[in-house]
PDB file of N, CA and C in Angstrom:
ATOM      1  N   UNK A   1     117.261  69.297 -77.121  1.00  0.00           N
ATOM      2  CA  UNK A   1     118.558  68.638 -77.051  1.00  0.00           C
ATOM      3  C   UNK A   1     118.454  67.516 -76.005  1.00  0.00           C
ATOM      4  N   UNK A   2     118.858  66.543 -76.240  1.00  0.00           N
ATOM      5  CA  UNK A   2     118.375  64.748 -75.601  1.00  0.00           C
ATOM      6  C   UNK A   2     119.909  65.384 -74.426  1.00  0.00           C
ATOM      7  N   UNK A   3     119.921  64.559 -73.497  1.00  0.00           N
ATOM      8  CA  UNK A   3     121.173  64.555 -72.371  1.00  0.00           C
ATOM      9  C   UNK A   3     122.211  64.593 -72.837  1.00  0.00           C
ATOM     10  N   UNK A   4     122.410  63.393 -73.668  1.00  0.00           N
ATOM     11  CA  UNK A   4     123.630  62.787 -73.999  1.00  0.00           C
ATOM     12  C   UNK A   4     124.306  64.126 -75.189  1.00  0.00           C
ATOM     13  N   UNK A   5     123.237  64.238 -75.812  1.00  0.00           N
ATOM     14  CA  UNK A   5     124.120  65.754 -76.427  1.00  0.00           C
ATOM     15  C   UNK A   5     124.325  66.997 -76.118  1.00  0.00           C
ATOM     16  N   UNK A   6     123.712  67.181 -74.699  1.00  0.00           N
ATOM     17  CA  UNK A   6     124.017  67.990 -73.912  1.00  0.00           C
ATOM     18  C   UNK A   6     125.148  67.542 -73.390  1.00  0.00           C
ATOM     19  N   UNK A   7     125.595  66.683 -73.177  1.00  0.00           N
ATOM     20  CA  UNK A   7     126.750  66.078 -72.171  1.00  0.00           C
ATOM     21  C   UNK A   7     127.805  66.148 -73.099  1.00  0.00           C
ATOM     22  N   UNK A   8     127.854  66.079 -74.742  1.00  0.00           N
ATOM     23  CA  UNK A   8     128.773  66.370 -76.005  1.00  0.00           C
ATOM     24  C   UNK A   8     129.121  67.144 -76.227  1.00  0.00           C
ATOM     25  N   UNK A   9     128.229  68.677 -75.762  1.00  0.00           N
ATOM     26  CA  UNK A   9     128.874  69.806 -76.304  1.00  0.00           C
ATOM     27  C   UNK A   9     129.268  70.199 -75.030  1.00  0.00           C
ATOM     28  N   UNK A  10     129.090  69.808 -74.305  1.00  0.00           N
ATOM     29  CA  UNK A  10     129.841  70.626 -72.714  1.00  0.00           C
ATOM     30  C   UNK A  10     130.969  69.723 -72.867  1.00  0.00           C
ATOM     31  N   UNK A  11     131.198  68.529 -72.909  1.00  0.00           N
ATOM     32  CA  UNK A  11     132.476  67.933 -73.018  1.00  0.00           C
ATOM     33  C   UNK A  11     133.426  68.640 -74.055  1.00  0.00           C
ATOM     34  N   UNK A  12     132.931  69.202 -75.509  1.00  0.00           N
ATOM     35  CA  UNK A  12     133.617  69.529 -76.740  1.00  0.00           C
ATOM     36  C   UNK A  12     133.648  70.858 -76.424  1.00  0.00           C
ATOM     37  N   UNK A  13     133.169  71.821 -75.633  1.00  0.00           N
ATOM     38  CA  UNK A  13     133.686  73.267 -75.559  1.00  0.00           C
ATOM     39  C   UNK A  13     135.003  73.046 -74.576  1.00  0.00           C
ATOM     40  N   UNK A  14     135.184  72.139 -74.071  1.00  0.00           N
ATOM     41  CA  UNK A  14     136.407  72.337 -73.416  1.00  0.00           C
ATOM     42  C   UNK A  14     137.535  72.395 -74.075  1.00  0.00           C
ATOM     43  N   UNK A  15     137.224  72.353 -75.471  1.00  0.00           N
ATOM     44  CA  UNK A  15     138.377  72.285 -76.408  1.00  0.00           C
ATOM     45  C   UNK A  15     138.093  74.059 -76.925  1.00  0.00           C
ATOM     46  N   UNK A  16     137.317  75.038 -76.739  1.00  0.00           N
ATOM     47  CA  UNK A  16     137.252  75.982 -77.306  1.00  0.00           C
ATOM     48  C   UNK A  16     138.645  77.176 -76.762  1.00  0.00           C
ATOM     49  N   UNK A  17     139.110  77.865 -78.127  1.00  0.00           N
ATOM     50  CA  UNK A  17     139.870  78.388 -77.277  1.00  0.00           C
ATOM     51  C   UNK A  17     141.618  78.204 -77.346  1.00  0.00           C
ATOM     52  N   UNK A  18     142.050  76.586 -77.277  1.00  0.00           N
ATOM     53  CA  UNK A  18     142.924  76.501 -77.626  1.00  0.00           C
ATOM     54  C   UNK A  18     143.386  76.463 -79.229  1.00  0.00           C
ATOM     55  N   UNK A  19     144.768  76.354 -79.135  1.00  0.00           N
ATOM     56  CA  UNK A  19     145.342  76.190 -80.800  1.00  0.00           C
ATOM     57  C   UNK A  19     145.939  74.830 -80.661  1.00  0.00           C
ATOM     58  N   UNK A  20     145.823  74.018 -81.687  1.00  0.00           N
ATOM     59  CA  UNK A  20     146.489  73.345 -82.106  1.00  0.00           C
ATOM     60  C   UNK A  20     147.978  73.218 -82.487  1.00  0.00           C
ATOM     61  N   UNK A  21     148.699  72.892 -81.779  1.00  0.00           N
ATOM     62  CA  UNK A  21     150.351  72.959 -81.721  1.00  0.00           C
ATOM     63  C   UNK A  21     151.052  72.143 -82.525  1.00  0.00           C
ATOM     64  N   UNK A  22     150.617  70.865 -82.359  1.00  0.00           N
ATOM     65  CA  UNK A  22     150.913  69.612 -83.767  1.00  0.00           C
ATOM     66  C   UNK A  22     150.212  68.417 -83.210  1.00  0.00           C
ATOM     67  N   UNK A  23     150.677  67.494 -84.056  1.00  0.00           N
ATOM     68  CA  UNK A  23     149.871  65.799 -84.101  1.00  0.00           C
ATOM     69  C   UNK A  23     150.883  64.697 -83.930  1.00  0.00           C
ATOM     70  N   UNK A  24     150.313  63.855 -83.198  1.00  0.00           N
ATOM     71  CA  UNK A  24     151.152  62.913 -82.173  1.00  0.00           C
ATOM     72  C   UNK A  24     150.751  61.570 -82.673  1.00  0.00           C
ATOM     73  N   UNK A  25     151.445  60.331 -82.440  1.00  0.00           N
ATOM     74  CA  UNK A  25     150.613  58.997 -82.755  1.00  0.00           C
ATOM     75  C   UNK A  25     151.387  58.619 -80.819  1.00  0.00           C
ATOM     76  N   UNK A  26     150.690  57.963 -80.618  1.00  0.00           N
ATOM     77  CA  UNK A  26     150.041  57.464 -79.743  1.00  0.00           C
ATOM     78  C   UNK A  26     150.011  55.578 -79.635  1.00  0.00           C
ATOM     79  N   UNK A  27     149.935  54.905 -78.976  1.00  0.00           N
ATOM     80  CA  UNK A  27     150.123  53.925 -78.727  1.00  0.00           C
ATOM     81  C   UNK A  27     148.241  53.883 -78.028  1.00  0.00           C
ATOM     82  N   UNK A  28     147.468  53.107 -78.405  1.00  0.00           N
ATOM     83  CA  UNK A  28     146.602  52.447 -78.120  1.00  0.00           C
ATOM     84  C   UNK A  28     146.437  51.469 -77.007  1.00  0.00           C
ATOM     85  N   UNK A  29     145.290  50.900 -76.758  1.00  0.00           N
ATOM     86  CA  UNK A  29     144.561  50.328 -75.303  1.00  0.00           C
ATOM     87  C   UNK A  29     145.443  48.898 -75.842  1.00  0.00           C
ATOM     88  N   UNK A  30     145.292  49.147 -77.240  1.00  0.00           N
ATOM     89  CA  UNK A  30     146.152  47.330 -77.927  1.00  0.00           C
ATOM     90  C   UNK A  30     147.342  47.741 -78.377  1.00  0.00           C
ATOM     91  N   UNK A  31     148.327  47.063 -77.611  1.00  0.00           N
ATOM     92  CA  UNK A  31     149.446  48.003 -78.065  1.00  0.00           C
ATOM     93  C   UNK A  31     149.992  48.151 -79.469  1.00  0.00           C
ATOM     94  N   UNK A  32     149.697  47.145 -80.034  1.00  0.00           N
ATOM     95  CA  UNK A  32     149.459  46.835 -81.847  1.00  0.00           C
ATOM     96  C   UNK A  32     148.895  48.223 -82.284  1.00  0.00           C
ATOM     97  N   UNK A  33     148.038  48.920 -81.696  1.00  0.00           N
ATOM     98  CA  UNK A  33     147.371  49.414 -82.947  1.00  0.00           C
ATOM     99  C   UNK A  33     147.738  51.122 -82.338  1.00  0.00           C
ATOM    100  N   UNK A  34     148.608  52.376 -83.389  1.00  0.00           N
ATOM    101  CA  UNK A  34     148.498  53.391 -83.296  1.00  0.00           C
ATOM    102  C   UNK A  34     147.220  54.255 -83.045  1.00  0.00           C
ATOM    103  N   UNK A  35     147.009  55.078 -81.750  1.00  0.00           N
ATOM    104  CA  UNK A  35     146.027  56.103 -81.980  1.00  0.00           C
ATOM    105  C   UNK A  35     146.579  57.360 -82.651  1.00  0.00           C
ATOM    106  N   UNK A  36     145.912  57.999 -82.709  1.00  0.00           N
ATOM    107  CA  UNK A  36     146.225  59.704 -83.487  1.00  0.00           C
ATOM    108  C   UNK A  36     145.450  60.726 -83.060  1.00  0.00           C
ATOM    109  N   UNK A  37     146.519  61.819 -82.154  1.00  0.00           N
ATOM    110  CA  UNK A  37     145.820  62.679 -81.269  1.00  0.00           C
ATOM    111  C   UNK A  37     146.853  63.988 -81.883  1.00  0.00           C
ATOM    112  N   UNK A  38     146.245  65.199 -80.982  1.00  0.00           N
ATOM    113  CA  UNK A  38     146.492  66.791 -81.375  1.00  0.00           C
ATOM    114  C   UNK A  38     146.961  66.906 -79.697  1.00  0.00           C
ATOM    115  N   UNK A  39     147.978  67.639 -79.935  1.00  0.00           N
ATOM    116  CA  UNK A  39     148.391  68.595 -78.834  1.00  0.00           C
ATOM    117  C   UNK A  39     148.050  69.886 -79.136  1.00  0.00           C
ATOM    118  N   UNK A  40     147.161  70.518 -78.134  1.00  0.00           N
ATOM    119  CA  UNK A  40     146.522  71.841 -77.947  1.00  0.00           C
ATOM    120  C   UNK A  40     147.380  72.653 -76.486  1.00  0.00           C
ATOM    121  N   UNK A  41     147.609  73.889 -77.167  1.00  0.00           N
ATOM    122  CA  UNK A  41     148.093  75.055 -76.490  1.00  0.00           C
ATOM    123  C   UNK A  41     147.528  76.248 -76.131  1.00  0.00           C
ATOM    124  N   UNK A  42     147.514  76.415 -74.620  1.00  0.00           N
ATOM    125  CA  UNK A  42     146.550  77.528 -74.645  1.00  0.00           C
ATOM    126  C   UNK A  42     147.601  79.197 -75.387  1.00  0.00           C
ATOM    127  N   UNK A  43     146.422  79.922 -76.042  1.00  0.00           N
ATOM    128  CA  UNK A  43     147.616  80.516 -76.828  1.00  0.00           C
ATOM    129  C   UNK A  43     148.036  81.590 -75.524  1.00  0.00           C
ATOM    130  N   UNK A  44     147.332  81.936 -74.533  1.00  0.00           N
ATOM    131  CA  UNK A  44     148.048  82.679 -73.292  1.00  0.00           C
ATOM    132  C   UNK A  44     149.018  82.114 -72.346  1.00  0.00           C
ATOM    133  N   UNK A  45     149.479  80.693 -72.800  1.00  0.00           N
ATOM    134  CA  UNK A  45     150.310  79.937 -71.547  1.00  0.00           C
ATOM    135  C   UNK A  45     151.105  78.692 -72.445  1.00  0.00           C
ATOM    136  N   UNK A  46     152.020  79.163 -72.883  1.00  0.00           N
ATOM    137  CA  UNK A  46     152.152  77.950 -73.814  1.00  0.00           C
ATOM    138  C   UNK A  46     152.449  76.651 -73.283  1.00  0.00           C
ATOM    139  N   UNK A  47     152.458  76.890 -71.667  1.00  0.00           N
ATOM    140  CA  UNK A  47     152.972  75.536 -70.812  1.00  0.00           C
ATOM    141  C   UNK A  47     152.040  74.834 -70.747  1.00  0.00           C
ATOM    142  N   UNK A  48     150.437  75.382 -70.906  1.00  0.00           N
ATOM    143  CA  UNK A  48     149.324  74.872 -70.552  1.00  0.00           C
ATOM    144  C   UNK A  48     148.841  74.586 -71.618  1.00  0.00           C
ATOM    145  N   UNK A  49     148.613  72.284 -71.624  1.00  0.00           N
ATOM    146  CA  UNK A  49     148.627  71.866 -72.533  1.00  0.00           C
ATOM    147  C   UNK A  49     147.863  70.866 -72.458  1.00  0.00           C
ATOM    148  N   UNK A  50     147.260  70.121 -73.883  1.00  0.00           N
ATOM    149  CA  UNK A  50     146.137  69.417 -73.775  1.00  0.00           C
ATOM    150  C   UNK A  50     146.286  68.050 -74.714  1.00  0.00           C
ATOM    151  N   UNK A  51     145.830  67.028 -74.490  1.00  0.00           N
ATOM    152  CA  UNK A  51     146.474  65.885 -75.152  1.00  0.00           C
ATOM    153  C   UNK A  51     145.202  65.388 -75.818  1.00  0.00           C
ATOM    154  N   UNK A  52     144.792  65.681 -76.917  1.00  0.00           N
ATOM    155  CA  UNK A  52     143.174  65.195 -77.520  1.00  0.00           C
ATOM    156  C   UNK A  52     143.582  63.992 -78.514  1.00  0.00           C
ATOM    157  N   UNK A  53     142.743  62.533 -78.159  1.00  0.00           N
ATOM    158  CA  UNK A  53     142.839  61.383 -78.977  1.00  0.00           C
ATOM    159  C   UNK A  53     142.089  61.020 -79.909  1.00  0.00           C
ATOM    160  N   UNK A  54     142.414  61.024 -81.089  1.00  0.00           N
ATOM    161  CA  UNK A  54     140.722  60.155 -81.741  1.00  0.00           C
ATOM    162  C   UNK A  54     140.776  59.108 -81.861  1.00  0.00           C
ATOM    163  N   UNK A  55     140.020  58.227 -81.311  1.00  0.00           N
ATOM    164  CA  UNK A  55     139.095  57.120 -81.226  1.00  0.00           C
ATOM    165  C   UNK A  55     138.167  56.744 -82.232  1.00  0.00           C
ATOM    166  N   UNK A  56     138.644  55.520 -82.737  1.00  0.00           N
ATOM    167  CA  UNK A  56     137.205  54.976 -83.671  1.00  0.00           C
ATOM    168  C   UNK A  56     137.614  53.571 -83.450  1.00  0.00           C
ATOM    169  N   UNK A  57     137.333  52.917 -84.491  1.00  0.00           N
ATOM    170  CA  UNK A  57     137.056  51.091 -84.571  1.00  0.00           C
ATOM    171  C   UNK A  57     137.838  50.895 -85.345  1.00  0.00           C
ATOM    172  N   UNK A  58     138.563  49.910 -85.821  1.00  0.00           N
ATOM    173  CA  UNK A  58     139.795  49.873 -86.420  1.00  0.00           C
ATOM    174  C   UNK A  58     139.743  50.150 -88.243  1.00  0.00           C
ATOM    175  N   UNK A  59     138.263  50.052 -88.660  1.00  0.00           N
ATOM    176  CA  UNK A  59     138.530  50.146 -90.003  1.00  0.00           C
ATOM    177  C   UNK A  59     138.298  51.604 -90.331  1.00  0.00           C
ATOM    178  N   UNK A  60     137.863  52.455 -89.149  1.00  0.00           N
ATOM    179  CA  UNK A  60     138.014  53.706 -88.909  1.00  0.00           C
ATOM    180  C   UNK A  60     136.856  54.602 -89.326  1.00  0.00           C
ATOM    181  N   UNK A  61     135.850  54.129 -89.790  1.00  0.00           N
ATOM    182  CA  UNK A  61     134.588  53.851 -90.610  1.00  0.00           C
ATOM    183  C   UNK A  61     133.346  54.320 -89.312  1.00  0.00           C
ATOM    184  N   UNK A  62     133.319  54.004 -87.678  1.00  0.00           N
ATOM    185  CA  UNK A  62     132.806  54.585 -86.925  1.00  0.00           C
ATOM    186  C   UNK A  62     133.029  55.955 -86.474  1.00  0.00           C
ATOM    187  N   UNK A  63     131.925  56.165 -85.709  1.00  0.00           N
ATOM    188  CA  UNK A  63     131.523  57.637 -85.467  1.00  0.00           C
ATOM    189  C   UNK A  63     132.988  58.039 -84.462  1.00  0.00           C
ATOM    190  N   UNK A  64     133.634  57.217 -83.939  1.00  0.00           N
ATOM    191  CA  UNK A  64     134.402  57.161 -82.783  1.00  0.00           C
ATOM    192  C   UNK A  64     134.093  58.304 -82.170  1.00  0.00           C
ATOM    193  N   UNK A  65     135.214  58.724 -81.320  1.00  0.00           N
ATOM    194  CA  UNK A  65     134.997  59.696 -79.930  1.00  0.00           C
ATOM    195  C   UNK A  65     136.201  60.413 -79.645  1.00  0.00           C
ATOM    196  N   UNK A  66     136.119  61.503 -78.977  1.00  0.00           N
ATOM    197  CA  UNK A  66     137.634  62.454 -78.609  1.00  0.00           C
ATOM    198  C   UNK A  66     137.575  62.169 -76.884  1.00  0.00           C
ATOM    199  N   UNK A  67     138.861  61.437 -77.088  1.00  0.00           N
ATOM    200  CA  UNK A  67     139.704  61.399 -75.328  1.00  0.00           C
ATOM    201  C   UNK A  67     140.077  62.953 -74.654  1.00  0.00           C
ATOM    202  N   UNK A  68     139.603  63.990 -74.204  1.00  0.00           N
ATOM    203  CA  UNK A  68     140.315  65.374 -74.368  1.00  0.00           C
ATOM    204  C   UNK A  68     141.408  64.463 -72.821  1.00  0.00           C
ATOM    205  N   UNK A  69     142.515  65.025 -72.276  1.00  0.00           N
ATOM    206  CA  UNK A  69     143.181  64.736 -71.228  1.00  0.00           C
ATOM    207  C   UNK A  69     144.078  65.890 -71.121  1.00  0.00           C
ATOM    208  N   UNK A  70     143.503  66.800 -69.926  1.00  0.00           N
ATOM    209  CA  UNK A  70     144.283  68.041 -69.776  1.00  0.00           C
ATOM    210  C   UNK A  70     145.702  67.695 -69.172  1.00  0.00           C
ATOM    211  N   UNK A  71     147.157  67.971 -69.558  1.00  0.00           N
ATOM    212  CA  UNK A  71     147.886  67.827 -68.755  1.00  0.00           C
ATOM    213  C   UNK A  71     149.322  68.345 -69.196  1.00  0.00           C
ATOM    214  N   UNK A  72     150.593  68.728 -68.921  1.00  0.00           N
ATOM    215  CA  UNK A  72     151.574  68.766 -68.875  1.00  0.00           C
ATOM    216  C   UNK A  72     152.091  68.151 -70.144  1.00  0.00           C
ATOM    217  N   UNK A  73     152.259  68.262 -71.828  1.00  0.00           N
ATOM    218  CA  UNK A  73     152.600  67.525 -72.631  1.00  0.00           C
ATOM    219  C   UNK A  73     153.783  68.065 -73.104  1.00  0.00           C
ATOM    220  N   UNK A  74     154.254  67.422 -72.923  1.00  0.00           N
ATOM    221  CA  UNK A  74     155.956  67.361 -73.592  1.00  0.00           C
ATOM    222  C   UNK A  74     155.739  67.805 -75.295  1.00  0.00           C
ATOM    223  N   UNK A  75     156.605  68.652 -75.759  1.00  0.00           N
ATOM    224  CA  UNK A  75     156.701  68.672 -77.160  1.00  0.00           C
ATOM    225  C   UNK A  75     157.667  68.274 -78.126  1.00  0.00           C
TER     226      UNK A  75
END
């Protein structure tokens, strides 16, 4: 396993565990363009909450990437 995909799955288990609560759109780096992310709930704390983005290139066609951002999400 090369670094960088070592550094992928330790980043992506931080998502293990929770549930998926629902799906959000999001406002982007351009404010033009919608992102589309999941709010995750831990199922022992329902206060404790997780804001995951997906990321790609606009024709949506790249590998893009997940923003995870642990924090306080409003439902």
């Amino acid at each position: 396993m090369t670094d960088k995909e070592a550094w992928m799955h330790k980043y992506l288990c931080k998502l293990v565990g929770w549930t998926i609560s629902h799906s959000v759109t999001v406002r982007g780096y351009e404010m033009d363009e919608p992102r589309f992310g999941l709010v995750l709930t831990r199922p022992d704390n329902k206060k404790d909450q997780m804001l995951v983005v997906i990321h790609s290139d606009p024709e949506g066609n790249a590998a893009g990437h997940l923003e995870i951002t642990k924090e306080k999400y409003g439902t």
